[in-house]
N, C-alpha and C. Protein backbone atom coordinates (compact mmCIF):
# COMPACT_ATOMS: atom_id res chain seq x y z
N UNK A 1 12.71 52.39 -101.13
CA UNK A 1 13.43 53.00 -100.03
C UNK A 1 13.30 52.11 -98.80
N UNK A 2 14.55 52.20 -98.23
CA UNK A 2 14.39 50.84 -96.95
C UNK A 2 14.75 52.16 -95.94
N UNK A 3 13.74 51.65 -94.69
CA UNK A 3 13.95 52.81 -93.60
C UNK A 3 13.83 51.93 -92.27
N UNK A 4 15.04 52.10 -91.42
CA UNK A 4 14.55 51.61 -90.12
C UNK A 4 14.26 52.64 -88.94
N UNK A 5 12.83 52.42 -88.48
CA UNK A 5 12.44 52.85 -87.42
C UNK A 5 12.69 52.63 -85.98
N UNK A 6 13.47 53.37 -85.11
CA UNK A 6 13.19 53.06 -84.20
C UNK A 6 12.52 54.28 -83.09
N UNK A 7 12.55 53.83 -81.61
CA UNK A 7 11.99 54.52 -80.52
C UNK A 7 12.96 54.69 -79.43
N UNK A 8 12.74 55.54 -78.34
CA UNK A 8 13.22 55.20 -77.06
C UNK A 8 14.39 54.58 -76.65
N UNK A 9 15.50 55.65 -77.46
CA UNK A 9 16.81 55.07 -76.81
C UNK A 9 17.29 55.69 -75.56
N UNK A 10 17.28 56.74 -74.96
CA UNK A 10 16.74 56.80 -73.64
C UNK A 10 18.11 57.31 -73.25
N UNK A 11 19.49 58.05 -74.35
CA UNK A 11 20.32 58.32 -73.84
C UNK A 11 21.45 56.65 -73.25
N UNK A 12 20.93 55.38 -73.75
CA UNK A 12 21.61 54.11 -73.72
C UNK A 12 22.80 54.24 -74.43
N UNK A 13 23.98 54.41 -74.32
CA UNK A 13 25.42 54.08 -75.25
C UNK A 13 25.19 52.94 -75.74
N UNK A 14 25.23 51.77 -75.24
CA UNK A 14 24.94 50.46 -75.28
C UNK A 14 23.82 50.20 -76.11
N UNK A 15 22.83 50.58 -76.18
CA UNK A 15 21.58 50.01 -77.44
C UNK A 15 21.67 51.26 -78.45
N UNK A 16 22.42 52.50 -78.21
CA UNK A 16 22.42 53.28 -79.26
C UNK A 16 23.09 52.38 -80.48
N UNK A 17 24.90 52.18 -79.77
CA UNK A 17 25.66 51.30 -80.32
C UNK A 17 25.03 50.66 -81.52
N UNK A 18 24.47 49.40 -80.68
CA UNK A 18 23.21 48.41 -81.54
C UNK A 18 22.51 48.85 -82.51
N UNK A 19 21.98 49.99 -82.17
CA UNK A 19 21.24 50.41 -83.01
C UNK A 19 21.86 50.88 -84.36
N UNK A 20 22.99 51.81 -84.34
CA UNK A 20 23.90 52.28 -85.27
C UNK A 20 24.02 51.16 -85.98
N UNK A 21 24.43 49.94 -85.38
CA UNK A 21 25.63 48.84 -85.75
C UNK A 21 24.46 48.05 -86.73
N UNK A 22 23.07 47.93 -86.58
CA UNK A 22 21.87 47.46 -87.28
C UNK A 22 21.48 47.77 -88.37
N UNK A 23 21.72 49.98 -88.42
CA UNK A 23 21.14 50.38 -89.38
C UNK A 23 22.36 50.30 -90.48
N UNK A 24 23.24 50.05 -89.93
CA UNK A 24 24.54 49.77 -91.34
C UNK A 24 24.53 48.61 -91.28
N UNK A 25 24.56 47.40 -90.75
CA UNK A 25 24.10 46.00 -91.28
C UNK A 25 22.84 45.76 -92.63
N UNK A 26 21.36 46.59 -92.08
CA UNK A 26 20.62 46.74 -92.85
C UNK A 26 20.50 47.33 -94.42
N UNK A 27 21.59 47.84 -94.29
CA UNK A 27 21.73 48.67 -95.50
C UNK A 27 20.54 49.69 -95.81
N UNK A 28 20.19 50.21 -94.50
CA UNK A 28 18.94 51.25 -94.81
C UNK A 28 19.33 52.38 -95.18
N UNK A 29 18.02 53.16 -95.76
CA UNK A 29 18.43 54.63 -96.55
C UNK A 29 18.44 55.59 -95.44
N UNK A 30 17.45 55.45 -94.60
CA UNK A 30 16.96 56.18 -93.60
C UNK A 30 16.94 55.79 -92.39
N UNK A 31 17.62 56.74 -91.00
CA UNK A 31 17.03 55.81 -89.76
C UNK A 31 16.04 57.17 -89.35
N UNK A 32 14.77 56.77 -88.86
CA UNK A 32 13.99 57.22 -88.22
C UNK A 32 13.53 56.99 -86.87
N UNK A 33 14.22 58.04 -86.26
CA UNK A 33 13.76 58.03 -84.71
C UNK A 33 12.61 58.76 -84.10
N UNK A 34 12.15 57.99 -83.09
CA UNK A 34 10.50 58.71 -82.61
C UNK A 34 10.74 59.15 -81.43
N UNK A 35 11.68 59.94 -80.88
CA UNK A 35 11.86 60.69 -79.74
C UNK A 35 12.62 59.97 -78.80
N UNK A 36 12.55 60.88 -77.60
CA UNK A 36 13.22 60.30 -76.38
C UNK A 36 14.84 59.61 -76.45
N UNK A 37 15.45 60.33 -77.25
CA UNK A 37 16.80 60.70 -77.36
C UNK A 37 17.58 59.95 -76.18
N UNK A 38 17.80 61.35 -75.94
CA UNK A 38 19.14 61.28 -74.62
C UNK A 38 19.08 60.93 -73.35
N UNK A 39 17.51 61.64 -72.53
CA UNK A 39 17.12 61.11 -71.36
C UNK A 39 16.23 59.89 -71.16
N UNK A 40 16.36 59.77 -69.75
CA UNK A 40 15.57 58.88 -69.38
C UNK A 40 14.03 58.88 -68.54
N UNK A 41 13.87 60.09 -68.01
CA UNK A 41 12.73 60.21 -67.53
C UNK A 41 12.25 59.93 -66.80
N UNK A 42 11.52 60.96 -65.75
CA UNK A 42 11.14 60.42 -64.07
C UNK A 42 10.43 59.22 -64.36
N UNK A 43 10.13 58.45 -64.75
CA UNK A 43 9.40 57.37 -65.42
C UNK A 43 10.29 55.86 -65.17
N UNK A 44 11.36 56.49 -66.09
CA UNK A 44 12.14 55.15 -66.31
C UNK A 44 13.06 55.10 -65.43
N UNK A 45 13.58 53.61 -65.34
CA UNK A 45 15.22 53.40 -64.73
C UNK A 45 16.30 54.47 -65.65
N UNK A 46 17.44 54.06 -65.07
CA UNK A 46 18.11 54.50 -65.94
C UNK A 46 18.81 53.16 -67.02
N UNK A 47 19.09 53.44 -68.09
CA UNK A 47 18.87 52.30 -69.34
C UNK A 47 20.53 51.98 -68.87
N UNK A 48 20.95 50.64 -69.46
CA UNK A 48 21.87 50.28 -69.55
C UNK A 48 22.69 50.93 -70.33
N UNK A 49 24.42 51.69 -69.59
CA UNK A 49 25.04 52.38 -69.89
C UNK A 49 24.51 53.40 -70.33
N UNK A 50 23.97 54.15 -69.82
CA UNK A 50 23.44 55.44 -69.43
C UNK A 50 24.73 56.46 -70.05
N UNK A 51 24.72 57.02 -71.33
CA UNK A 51 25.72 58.03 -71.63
C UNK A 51 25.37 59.25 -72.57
N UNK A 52 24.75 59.70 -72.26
CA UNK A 52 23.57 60.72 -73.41
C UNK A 52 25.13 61.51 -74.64
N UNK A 53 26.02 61.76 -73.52
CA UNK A 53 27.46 62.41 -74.58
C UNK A 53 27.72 61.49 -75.60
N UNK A 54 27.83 60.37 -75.24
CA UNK A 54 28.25 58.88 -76.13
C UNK A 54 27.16 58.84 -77.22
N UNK A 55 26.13 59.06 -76.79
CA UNK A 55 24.99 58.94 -77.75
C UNK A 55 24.77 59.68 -78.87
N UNK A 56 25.13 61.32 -78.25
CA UNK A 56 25.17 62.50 -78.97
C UNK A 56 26.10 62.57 -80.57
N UNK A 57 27.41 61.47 -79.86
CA UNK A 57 28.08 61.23 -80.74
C UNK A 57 28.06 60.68 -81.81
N UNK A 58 27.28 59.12 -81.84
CA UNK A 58 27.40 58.32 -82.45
C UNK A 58 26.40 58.96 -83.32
N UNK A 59 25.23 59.51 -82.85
CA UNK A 59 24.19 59.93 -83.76
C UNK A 59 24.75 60.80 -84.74
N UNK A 60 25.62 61.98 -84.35
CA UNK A 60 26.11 63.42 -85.20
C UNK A 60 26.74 62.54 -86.54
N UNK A 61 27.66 61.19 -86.21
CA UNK A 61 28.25 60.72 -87.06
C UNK A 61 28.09 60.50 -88.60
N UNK A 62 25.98 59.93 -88.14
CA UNK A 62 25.40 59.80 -89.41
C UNK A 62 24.37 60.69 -89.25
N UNK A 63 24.53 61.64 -89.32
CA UNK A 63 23.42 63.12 -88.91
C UNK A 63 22.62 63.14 -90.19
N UNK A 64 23.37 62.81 -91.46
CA UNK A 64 23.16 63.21 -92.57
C UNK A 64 21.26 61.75 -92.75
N UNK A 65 21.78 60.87 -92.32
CA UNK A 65 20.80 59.96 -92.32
C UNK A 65 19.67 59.84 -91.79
N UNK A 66 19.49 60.89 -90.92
CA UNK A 66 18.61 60.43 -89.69
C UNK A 66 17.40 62.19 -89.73
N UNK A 67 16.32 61.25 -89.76
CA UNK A 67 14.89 61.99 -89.65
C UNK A 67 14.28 61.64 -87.79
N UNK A 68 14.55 63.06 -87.57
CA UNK A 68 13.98 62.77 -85.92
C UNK A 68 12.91 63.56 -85.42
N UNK A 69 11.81 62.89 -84.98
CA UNK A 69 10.74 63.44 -83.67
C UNK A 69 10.91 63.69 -82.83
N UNK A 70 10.50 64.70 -81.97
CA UNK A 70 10.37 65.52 -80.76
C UNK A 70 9.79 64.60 -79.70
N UNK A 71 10.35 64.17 -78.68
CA UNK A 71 9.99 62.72 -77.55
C UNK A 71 9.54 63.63 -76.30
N UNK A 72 8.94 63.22 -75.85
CA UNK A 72 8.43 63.76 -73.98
C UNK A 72 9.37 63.95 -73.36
N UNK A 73 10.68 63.54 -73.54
CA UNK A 73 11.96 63.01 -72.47
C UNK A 73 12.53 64.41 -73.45
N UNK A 74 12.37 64.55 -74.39
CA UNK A 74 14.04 65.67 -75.51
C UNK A 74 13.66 66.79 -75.17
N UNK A 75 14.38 67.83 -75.12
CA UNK A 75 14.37 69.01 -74.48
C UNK A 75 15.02 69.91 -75.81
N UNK A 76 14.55 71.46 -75.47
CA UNK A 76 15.27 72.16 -76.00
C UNK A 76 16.57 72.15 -76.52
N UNK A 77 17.39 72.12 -75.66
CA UNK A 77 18.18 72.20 -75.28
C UNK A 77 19.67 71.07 -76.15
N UNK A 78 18.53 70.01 -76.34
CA UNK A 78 19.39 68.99 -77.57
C UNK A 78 19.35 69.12 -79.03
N UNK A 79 18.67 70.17 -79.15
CA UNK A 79 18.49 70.86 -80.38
C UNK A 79 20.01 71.38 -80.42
N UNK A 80 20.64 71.84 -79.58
CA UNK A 80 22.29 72.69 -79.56
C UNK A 80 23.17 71.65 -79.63
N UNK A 81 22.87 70.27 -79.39
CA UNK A 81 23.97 69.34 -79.31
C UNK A 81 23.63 68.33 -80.57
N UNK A 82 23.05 67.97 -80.59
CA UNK A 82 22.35 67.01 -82.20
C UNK A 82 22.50 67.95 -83.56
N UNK A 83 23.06 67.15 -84.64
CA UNK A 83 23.52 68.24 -85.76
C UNK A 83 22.41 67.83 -86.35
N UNK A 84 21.32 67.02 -86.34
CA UNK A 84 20.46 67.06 -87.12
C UNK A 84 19.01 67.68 -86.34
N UNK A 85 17.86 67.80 -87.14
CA UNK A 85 16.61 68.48 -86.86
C UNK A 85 15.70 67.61 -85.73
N UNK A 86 15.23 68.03 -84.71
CA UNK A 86 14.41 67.47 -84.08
C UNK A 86 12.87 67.90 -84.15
N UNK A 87 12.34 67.26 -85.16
CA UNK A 87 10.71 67.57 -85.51
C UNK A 87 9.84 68.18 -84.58
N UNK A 88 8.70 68.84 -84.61
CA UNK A 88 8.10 69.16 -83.68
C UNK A 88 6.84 68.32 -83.78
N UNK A 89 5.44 67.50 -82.68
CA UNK A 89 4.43 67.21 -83.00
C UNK A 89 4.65 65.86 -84.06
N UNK A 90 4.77 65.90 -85.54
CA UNK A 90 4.36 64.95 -86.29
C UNK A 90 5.10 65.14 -87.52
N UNK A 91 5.92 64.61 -88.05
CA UNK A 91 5.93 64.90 -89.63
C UNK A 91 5.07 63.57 -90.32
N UNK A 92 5.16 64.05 -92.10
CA UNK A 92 4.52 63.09 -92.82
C UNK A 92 5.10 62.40 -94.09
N UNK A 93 5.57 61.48 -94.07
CA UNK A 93 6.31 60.42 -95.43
C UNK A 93 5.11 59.91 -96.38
N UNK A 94 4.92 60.53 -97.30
CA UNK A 94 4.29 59.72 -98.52
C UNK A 94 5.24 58.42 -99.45
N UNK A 95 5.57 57.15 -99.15
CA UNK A 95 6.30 56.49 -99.36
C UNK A 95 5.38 55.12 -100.37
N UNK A 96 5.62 54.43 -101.05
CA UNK A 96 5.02 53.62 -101.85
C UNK A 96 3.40 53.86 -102.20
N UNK A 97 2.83 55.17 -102.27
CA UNK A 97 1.66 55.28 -102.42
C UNK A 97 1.09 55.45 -101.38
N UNK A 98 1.91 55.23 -99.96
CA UNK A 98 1.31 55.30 -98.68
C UNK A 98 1.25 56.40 -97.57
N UNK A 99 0.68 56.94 -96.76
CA UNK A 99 1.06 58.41 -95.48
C UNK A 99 1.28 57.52 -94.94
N UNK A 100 2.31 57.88 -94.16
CA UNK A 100 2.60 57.99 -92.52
C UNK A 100 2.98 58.98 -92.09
N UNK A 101 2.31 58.93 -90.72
CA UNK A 101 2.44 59.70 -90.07
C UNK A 101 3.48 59.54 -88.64
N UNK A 102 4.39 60.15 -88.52
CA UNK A 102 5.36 59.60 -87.74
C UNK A 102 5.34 60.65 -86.58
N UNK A 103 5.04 59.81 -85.20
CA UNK A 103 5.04 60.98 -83.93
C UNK A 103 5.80 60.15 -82.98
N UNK A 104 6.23 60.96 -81.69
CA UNK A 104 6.60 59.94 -80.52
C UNK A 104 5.31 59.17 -80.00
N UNK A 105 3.76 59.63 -79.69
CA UNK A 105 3.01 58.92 -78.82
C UNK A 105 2.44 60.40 -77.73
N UNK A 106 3.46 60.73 -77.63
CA UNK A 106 2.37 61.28 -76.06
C UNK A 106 1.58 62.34 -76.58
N UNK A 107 1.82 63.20 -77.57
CA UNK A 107 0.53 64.05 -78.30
C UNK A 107 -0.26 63.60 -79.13
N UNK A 108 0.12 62.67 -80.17
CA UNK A 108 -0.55 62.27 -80.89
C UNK A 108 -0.71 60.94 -80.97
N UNK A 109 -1.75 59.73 -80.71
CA UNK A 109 -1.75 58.61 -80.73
C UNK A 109 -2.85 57.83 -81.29
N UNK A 110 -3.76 56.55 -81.26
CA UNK A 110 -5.02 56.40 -81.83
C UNK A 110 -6.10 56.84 -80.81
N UNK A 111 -5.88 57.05 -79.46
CA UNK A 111 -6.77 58.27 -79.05
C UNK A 111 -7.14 59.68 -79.43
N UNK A 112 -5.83 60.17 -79.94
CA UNK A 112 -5.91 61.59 -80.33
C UNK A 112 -4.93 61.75 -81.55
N UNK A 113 -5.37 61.32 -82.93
CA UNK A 113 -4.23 60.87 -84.02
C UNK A 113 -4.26 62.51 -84.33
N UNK A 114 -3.55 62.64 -85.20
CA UNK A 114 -2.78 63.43 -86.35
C UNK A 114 -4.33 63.60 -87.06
N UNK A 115 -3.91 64.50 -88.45
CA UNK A 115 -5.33 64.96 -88.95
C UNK A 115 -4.68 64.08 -90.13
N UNK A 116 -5.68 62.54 -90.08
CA UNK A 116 -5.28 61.20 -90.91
C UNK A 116 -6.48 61.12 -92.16
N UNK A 117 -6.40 60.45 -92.61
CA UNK A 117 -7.31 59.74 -93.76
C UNK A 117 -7.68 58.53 -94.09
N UNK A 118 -8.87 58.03 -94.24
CA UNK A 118 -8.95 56.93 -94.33
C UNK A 118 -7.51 55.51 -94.91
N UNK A 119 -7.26 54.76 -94.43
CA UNK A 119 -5.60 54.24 -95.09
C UNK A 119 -4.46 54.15 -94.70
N UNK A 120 -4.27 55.19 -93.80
CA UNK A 120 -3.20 56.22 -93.46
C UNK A 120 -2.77 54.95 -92.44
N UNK A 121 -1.35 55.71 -92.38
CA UNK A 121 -0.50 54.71 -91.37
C UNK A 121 -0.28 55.52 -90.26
N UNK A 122 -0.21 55.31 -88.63
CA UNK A 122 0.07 56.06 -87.71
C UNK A 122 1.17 55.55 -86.76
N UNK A 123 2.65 55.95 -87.44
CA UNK A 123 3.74 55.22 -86.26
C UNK A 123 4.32 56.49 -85.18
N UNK A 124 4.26 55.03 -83.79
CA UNK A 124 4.81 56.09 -82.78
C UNK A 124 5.56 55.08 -81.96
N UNK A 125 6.64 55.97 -81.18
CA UNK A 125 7.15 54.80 -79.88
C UNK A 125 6.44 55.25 -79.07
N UNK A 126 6.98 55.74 -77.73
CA UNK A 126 6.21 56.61 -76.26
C UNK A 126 5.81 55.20 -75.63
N UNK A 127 5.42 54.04 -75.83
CA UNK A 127 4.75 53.19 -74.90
C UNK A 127 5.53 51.97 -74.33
N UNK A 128 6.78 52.45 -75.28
CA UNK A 128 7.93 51.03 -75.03
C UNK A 128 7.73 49.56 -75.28
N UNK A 129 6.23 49.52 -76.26
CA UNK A 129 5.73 48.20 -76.33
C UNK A 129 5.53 48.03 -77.87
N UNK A 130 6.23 47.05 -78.38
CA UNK A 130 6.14 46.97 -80.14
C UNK A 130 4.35 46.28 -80.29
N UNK A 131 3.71 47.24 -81.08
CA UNK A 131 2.58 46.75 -81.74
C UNK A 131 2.20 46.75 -83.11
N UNK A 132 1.38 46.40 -83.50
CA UNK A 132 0.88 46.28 -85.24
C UNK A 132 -0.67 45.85 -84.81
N UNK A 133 -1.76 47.17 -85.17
CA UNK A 133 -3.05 47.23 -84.80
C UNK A 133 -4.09 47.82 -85.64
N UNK A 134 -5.46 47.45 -85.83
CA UNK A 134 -6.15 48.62 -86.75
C UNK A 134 -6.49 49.35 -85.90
N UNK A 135 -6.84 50.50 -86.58
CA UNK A 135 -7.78 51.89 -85.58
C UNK A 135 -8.48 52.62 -86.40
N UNK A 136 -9.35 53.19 -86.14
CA UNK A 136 -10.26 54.46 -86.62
C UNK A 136 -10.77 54.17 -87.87
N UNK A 137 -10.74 54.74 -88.53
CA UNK A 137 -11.60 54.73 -90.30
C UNK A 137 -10.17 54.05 -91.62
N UNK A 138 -10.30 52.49 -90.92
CA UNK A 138 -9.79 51.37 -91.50
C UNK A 138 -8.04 52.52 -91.31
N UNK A 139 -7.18 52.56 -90.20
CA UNK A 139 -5.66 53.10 -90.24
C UNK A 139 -5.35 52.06 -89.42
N UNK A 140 -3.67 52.41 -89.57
CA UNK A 140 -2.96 51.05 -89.13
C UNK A 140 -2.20 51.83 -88.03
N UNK A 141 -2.10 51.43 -87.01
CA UNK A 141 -1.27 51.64 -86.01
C UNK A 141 -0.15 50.94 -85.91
N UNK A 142 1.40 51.52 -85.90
CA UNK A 142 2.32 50.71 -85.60
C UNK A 142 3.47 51.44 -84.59
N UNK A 143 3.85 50.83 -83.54
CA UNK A 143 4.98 51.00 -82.95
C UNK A 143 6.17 49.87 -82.70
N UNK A 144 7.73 50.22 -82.84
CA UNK A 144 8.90 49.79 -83.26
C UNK A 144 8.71 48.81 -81.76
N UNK A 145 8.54 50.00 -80.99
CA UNK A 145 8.64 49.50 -79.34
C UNK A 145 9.80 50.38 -78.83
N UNK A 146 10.94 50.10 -78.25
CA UNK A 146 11.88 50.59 -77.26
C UNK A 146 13.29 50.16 -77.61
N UNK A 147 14.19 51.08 -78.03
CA UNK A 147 15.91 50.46 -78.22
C UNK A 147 16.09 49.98 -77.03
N UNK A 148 16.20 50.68 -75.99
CA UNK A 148 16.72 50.36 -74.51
C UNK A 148 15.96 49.90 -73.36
N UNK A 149 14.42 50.64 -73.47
CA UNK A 149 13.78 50.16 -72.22
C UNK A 149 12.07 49.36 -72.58
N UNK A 150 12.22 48.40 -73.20
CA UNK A 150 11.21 47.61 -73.77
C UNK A 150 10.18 46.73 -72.21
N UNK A 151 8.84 47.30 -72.77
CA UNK A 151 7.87 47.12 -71.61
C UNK A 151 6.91 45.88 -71.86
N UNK A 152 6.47 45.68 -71.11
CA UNK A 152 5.44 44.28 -71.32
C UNK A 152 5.83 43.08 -71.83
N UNK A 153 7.53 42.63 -71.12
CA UNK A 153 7.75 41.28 -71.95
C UNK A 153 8.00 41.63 -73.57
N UNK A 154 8.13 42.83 -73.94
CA UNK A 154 8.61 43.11 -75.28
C UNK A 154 10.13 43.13 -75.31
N UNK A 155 10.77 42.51 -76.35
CA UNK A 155 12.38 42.92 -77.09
C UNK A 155 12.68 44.01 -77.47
N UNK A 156 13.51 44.53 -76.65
CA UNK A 156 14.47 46.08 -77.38
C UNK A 156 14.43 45.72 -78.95
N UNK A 157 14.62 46.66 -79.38
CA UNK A 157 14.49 46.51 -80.77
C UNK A 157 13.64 47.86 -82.23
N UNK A 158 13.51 47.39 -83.24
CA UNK A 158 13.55 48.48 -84.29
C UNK A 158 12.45 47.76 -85.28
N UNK A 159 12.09 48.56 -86.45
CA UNK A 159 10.74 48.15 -87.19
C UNK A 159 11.80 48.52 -88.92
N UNK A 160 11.96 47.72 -89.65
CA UNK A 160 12.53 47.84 -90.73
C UNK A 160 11.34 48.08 -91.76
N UNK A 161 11.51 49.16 -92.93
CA UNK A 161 10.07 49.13 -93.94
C UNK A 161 10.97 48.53 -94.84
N UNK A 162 10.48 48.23 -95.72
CA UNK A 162 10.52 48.22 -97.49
C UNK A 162 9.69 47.92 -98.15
N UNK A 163 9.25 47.65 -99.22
CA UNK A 163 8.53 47.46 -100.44
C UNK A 163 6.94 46.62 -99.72
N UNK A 164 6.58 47.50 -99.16
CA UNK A 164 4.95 47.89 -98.83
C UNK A 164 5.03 46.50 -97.10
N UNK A 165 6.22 46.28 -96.44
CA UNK A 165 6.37 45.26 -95.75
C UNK A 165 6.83 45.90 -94.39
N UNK A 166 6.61 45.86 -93.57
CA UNK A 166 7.13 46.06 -92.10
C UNK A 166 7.61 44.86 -91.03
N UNK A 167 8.94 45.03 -90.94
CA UNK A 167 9.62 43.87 -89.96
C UNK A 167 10.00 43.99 -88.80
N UNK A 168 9.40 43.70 -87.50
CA UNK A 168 9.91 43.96 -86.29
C UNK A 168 10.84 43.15 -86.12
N UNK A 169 11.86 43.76 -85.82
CA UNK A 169 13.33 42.89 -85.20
C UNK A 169 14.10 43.35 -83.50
N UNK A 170 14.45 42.24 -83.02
CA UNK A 170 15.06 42.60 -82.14
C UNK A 170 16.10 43.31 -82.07
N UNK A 171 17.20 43.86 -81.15
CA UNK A 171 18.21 45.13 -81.66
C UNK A 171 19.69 43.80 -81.99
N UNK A 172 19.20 42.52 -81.97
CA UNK A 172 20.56 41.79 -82.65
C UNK A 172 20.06 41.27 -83.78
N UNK A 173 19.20 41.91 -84.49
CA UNK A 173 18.71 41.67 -85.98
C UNK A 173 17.50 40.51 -86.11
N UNK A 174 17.56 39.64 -85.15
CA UNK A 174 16.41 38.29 -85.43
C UNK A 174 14.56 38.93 -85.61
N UNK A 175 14.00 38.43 -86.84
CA UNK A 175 12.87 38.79 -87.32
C UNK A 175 11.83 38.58 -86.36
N UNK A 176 11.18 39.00 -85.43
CA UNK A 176 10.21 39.22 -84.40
C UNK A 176 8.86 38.86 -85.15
N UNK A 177 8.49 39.63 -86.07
CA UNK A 177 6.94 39.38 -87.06
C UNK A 177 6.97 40.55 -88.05
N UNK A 178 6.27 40.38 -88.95
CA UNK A 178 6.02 41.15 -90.22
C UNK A 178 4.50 41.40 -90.58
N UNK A 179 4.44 42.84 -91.35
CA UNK A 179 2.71 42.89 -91.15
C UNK A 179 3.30 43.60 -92.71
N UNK A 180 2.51 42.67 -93.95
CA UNK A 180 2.70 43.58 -95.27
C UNK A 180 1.12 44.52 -95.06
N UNK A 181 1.26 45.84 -95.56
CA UNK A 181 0.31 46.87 -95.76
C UNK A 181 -0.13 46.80 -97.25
């Protein structure tokens, strides 16, 4: 199963676009998003081309594809406009023999993970910064980073899985780094 992950599109038309236009380049099974949808948040600027309606759209298109987390920024309220499910907290993928655990970041992170197991994988966006890290009782920490508002000198961009391999790419496809598990 090939799945691309991403984070933090922030309500961007413009890197949603990208993003869409990536996960059908990729030929992935799955896109998995880690929150923070539509808005942008007393936090952030506002992202390039700022259109949360535009966004709403493109997403409903492939509704059927898309596994989504509950972000700090998503509200109730996009639950009425998104045809697909917005997770609450954490869900969990048992995929090549492996857990993950998939959250946005601000409840659950390697300060305060999910109830994990030695092995276990822990992906989140929330920090806008793509990483690949160990933590706790030998787990792997990974975040995609940010579609639209990428922090610390990091590339907008998405985390591709397949066959036990993880690929960070920028949102115009070029291979960033790879961490096989």
């Amino acid at each position: 199963m090939k799945l691309l992950i991403a984070s933090d599109i922030h309500g961007s038309a413009y890197y949603c676009k990208k993003l869409v236009d990536a996960f059908s380049k990729e030929k992935a099974d799955r896109l998995i998003l880690l929150g923070d949808i539509l808005y942008h948040g007393p936090r952030n600027d506002l992202p390039r081309e700022y259109n949360p309606k535009a966004v709403i759209k493109m997403l409903n298109e492939i509704k059927d594809k898309i596994l989504c987390i509950n972000g700090n920024c998503d509200a109730e309220v996009d639950s009425m406009v998104l045809d697909f499910t917005l997770f609450k907290d954490y869900e969990v993928l048992t995929i090549d023999n492996k857990v993950f655990y998939l959250t946005h970041g601000h409840m659950f992170n390697t300060d305060n993970p999910p109830p994990m197991r030695e092995n276990d994988i822990l992906i989140h966006g929330h920090t806008h910064i793509s990483c690949c890290e160990s933590f706790g009782d030998n787990n792997l920490y990974l975040n995609p980073g940010s579609v639209s508002i990428p922090k610390e000198n990091t590339q907008n961009g998405y985390m591709i899985y397949e066959n036990n391999i993880f690929i960070w790419k920028n949102i115009e496809g070029n291979t960033l780094f790879t961490q096989n598990i």
